[in-house]
C-alpha atoms as a PDB file:
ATOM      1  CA  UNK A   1       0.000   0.000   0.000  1.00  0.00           C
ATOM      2  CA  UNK A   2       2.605   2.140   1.292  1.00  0.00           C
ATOM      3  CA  UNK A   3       4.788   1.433  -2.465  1.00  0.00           C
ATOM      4  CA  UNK A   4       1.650   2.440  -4.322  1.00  0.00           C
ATOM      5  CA  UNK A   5       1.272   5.339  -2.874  1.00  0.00           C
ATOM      6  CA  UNK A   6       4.528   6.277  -3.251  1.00  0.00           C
ATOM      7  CA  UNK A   7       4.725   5.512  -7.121  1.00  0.00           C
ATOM      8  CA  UNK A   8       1.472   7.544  -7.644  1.00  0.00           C
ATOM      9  CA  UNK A   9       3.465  10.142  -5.666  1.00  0.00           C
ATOM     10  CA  UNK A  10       6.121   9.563  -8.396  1.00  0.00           C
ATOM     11  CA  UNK A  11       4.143   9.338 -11.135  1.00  0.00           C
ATOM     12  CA  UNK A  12       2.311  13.295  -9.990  1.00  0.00           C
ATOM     13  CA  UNK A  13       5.496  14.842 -10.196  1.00  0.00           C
ATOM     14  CA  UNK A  14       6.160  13.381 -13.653  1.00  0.00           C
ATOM     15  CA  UNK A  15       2.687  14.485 -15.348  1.00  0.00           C
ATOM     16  CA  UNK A  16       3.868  17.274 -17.910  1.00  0.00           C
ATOM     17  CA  UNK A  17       1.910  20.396 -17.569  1.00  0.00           C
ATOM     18  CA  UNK A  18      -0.680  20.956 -20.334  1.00  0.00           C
ATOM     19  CA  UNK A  19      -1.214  24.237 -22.421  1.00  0.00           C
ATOM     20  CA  UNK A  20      -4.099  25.926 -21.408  1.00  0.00           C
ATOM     21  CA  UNK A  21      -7.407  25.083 -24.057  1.00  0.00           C
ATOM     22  CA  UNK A  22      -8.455  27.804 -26.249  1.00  0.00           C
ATOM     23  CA  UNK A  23     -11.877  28.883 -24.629  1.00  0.00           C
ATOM     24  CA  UNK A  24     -11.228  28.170 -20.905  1.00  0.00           C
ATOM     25  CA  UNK A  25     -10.030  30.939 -18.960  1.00  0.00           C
ATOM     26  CA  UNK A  26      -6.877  30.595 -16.784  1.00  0.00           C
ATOM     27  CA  UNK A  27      -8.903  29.732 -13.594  1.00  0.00           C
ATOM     28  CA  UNK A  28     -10.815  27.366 -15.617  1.00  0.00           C
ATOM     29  CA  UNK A  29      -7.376  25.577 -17.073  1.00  0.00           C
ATOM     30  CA  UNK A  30      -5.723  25.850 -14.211  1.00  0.00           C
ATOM     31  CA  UNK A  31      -8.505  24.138 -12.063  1.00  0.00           C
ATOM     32  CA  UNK A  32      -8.817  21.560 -14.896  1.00  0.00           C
ATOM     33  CA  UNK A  33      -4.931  21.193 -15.009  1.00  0.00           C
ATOM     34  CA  UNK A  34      -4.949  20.680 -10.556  1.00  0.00           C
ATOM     35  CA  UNK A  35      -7.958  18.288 -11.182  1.00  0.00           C
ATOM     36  CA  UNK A  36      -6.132  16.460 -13.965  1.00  0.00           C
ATOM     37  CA  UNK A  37      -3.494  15.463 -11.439  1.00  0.00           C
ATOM     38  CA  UNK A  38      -4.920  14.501  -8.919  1.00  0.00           C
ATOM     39  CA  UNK A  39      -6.963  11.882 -10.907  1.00  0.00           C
ATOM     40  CA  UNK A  40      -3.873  10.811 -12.826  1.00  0.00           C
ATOM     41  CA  UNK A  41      -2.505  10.459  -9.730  1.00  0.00           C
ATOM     42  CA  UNK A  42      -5.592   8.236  -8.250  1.00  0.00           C
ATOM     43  CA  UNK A  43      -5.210   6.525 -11.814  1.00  0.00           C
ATOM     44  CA  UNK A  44      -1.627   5.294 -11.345  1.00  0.00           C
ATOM     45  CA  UNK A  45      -2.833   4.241  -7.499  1.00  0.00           C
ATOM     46  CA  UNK A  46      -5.641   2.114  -8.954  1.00  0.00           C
ATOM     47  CA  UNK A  47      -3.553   0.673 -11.658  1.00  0.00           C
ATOM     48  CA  UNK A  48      -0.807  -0.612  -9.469  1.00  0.00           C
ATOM     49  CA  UNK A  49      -3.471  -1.923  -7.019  1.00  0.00           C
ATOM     50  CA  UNK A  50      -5.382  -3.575  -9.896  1.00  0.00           C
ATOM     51  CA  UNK A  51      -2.417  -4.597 -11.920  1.00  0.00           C
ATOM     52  CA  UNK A  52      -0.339  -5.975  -8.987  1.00  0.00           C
ATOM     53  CA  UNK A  53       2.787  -3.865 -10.287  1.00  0.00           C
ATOM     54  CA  UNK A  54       6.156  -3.937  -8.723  1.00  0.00           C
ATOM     55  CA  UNK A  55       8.163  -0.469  -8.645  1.00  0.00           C
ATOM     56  CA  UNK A  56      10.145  -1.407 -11.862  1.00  0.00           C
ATOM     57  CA  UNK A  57       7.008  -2.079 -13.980  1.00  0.00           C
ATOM     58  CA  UNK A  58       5.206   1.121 -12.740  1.00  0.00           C
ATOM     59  CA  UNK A  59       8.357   3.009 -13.007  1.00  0.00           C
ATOM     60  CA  UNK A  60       8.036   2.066 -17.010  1.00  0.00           C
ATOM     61  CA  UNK A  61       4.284   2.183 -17.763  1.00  0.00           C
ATOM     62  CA  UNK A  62       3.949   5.739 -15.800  1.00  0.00           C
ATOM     63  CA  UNK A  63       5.716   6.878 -18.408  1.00  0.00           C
ATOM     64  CA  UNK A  64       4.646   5.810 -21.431  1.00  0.00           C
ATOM     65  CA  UNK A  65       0.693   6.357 -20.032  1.00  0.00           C
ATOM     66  CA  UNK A  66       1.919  10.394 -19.581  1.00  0.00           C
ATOM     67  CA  UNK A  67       2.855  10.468 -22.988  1.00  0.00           C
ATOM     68  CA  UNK A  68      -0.263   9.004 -24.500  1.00  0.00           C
ATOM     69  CA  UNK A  69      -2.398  11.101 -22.493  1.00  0.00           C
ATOM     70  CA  UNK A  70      -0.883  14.395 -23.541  1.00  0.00           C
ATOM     71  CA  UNK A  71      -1.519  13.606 -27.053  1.00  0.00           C
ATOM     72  CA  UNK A  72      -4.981  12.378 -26.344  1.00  0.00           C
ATOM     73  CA  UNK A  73      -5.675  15.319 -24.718  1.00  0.00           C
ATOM     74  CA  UNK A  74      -5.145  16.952 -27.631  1.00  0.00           C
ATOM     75  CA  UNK A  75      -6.831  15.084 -29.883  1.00  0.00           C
ATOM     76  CA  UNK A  76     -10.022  15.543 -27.459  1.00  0.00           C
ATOM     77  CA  UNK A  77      -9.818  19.281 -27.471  1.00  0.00           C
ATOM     78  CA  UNK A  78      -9.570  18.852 -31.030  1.00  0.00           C
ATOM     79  CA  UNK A  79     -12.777  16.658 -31.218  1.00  0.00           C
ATOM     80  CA  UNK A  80     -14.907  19.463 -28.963  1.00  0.00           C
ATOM     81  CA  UNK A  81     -13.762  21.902 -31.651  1.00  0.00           C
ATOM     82  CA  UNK A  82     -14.994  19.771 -34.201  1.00  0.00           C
ATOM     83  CA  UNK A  83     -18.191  19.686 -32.661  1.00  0.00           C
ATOM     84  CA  UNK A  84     -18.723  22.674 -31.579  1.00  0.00           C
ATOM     85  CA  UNK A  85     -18.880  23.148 -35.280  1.00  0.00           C
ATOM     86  CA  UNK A  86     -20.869  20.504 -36.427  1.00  0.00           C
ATOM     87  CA  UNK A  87     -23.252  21.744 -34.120  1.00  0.00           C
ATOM     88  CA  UNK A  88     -23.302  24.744 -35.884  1.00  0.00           C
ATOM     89  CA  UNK A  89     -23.261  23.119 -39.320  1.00  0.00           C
ATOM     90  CA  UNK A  90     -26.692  23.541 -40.207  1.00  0.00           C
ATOM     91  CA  UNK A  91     -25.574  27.749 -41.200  1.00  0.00           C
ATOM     92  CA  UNK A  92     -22.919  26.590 -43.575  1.00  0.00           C
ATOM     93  CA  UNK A  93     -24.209  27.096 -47.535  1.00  0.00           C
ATOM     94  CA  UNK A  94     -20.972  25.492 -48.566  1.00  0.00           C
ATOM     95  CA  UNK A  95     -21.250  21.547 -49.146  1.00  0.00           C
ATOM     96  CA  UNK A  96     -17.526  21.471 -49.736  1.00  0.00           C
ATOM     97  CA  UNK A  97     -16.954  23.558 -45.849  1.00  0.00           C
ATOM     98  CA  UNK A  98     -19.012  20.825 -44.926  1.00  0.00           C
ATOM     99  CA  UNK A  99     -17.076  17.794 -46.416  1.00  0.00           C
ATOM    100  CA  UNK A 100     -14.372  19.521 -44.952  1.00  0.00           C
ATOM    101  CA  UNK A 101     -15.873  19.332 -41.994  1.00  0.00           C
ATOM    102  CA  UNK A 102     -16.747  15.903 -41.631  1.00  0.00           C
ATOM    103  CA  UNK A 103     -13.765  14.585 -43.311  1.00  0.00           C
ATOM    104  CA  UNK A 104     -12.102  16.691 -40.212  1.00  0.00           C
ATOM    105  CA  UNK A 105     -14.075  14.544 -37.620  1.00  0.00           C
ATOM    106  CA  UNK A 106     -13.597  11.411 -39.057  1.00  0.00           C
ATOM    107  CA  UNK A 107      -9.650  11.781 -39.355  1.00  0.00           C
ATOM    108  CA  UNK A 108      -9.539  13.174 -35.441  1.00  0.00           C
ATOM    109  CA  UNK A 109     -11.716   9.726 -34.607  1.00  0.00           C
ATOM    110  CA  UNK A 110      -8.830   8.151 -37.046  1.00  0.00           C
ATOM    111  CA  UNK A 111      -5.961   9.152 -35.063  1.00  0.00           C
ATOM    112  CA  UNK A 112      -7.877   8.806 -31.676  1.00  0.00           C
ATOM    113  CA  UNK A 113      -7.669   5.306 -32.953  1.00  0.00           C
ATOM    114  CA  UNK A 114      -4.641   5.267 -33.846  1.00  0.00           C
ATOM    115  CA  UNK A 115      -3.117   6.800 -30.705  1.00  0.00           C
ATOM    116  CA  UNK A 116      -4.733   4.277 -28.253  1.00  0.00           C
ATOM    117  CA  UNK A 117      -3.334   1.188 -30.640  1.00  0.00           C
ATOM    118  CA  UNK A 118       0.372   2.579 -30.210  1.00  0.00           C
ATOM    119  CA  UNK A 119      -0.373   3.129 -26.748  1.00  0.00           C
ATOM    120  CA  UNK A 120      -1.364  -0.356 -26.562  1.00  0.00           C
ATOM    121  CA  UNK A 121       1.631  -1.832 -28.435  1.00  0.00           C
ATOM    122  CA  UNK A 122       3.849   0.192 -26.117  1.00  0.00           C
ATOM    123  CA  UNK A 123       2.232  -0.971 -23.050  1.00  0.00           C
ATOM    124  CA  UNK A 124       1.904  -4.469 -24.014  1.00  0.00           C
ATOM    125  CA  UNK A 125       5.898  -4.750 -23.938  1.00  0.00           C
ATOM    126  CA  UNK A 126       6.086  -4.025 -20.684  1.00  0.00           C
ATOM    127  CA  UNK A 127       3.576  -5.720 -19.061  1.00  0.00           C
ATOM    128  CA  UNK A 128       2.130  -9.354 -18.753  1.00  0.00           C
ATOM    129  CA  UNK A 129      -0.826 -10.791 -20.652  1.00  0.00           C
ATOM    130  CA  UNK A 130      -2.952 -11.283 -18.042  1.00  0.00           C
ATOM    131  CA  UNK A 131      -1.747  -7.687 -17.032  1.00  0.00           C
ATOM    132  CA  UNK A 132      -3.054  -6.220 -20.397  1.00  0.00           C
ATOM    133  CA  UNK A 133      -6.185  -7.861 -20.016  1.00  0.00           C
ATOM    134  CA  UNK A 134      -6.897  -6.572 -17.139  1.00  0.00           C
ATOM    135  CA  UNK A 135      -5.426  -3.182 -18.160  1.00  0.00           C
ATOM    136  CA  UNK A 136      -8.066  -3.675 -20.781  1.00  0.00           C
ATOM    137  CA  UNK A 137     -11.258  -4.188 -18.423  1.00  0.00           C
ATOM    138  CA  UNK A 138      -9.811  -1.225 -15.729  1.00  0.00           C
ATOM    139  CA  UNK A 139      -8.530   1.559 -17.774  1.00  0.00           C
ATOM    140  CA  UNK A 140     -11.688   2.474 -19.765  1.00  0.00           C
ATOM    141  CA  UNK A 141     -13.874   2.808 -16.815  1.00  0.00           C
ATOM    142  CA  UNK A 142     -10.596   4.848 -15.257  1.00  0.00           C
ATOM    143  CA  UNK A 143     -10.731   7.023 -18.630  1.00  0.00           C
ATOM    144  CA  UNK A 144     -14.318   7.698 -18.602  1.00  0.00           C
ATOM    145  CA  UNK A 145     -14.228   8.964 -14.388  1.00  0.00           C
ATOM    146  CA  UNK A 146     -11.052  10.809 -15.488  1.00  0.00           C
ATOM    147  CA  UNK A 147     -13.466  12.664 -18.557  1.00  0.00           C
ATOM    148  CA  UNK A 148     -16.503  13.079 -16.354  1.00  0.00           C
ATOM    149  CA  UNK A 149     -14.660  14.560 -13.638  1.00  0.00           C
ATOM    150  CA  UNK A 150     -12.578  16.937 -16.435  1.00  0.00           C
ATOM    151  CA  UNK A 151     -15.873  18.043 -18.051  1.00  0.00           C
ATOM    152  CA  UNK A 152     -17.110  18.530 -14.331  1.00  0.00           C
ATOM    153  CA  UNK A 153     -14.388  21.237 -13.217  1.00  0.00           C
ATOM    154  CA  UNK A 154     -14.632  22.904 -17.128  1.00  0.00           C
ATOM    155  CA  UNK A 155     -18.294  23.162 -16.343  1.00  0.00           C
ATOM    156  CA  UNK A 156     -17.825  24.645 -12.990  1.00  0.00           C
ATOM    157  CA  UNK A 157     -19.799  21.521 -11.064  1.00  0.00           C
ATOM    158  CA  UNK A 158     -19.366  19.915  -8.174  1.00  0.00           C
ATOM    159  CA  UNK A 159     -19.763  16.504  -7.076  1.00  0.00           C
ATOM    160  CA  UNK A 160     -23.527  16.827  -6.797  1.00  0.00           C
ATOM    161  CA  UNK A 161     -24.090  18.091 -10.272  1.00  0.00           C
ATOM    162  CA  UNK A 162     -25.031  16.036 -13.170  1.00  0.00           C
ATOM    163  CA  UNK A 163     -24.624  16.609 -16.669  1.00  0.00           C
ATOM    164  CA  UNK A 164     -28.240  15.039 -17.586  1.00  0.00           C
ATOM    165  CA  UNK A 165     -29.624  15.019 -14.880  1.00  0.00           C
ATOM    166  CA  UNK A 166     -32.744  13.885 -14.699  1.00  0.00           C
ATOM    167  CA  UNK A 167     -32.091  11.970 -17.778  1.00  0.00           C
ATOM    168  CA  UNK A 168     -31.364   8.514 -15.915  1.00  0.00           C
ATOM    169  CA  UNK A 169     -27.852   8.784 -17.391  1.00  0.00           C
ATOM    170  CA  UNK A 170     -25.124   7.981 -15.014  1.00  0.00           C
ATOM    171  CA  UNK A 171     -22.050   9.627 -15.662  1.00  0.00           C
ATOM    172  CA  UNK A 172     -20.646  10.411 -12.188  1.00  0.00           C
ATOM    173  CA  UNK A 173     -17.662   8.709 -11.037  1.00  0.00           C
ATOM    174  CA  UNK A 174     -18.666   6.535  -8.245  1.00  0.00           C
ATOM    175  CA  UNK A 175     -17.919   2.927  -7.939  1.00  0.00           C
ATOM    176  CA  UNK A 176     -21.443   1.729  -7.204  1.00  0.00           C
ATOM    177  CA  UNK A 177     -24.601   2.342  -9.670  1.00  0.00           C
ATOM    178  CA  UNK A 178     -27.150   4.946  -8.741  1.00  0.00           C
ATOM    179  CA  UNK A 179     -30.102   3.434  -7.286  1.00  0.00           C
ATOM    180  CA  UNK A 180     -32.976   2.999  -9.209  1.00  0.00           C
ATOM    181  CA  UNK A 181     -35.646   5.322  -8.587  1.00  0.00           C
ATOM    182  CA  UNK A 182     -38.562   3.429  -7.008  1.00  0.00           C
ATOM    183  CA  UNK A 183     -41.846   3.759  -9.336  1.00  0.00           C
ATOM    184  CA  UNK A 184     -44.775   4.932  -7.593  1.00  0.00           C
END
């Protein structure tokens, strides 16, 4: 317990500071940027846990999972961009600015793609089989708390808040489902 907490320690100090987005302000970013950490950090926790790593593997998958993420970041900033303006499609005359546009958002899924299979290669030399599989049941659901809570601090919410809410939708970032509500 004691060694995963220190290699998450580790593994804070590591995580590269990322540009500030175009359309956040700088409290925004850096709130986002604070979050960000501290749920890497909470990341590389769970994954040692989860994984059963020793300090040597951790000490090489840390790294390679910082690099990935900076260029997924990227590539996700890039997709809101995207569609932001497919939202607002529907003024464009143009079919070609439209092509454009699509073609745009099918090449950012493309390398979204393309950037978790390389991540996977890399990772894949470095740890077990039965390590990758569970790497491959663990990280998504990591991912997905790790985007919730991101879109949470962006948004200004806290952990009450819900992006649908009301809509039955649950995107919070708590290990156990939501009750159901109780019909009447």
């Amino acid at each position: 317990m004691i060694r995963a907490l220190i290699i998450a320690l580790a593994f804070v100090t590591a995580v590269p500071v990322v540009h500030a987005q175009p359309g956040l302000g700088p409290a925004a970013a850096d709130k986002r940027e604070k979050i960000k950490k501290k749920i890497r950090a909470l990341r590389a926790y769970t994954l040692t846990e989860e994984l059963s790593l020793d300090e040597t593997t951790a000490g090489r998958l840390f790294p390679v999972m910082a690099k990935y993420d900076d260029e997924l970041d990227r590539l996700i900033v890039q997709r809101a961009d995207i569609e932001r303006r497919l939202k607002a499609a529907g003024d464009l005359k143009d079919p070609r600015a439209l092509d454009h546009l699509i073609d745009e958002a099918v090449a950012n899924q493309h390398a979204f793609w393309d950037s978790q299979e390389r991540r996977l290669v890399e990772l894949r030399k470095i740890l077990t089989p039965a390590q990758i599989a569970r790497l491959l049941v663990v990280l998504p659901a990591i991912e997905r708390k790790i985007q919730n809570q991101l879109q949470r601090a962006v948004r200004g919410g806290g952990p009450g808040r819900r992006a649908l809410a009301g809509s039955g939708f649950d995107d919070d970032d708590d290990i156990a489902p939501d009750p159901r509500p109780r019909v009447k």
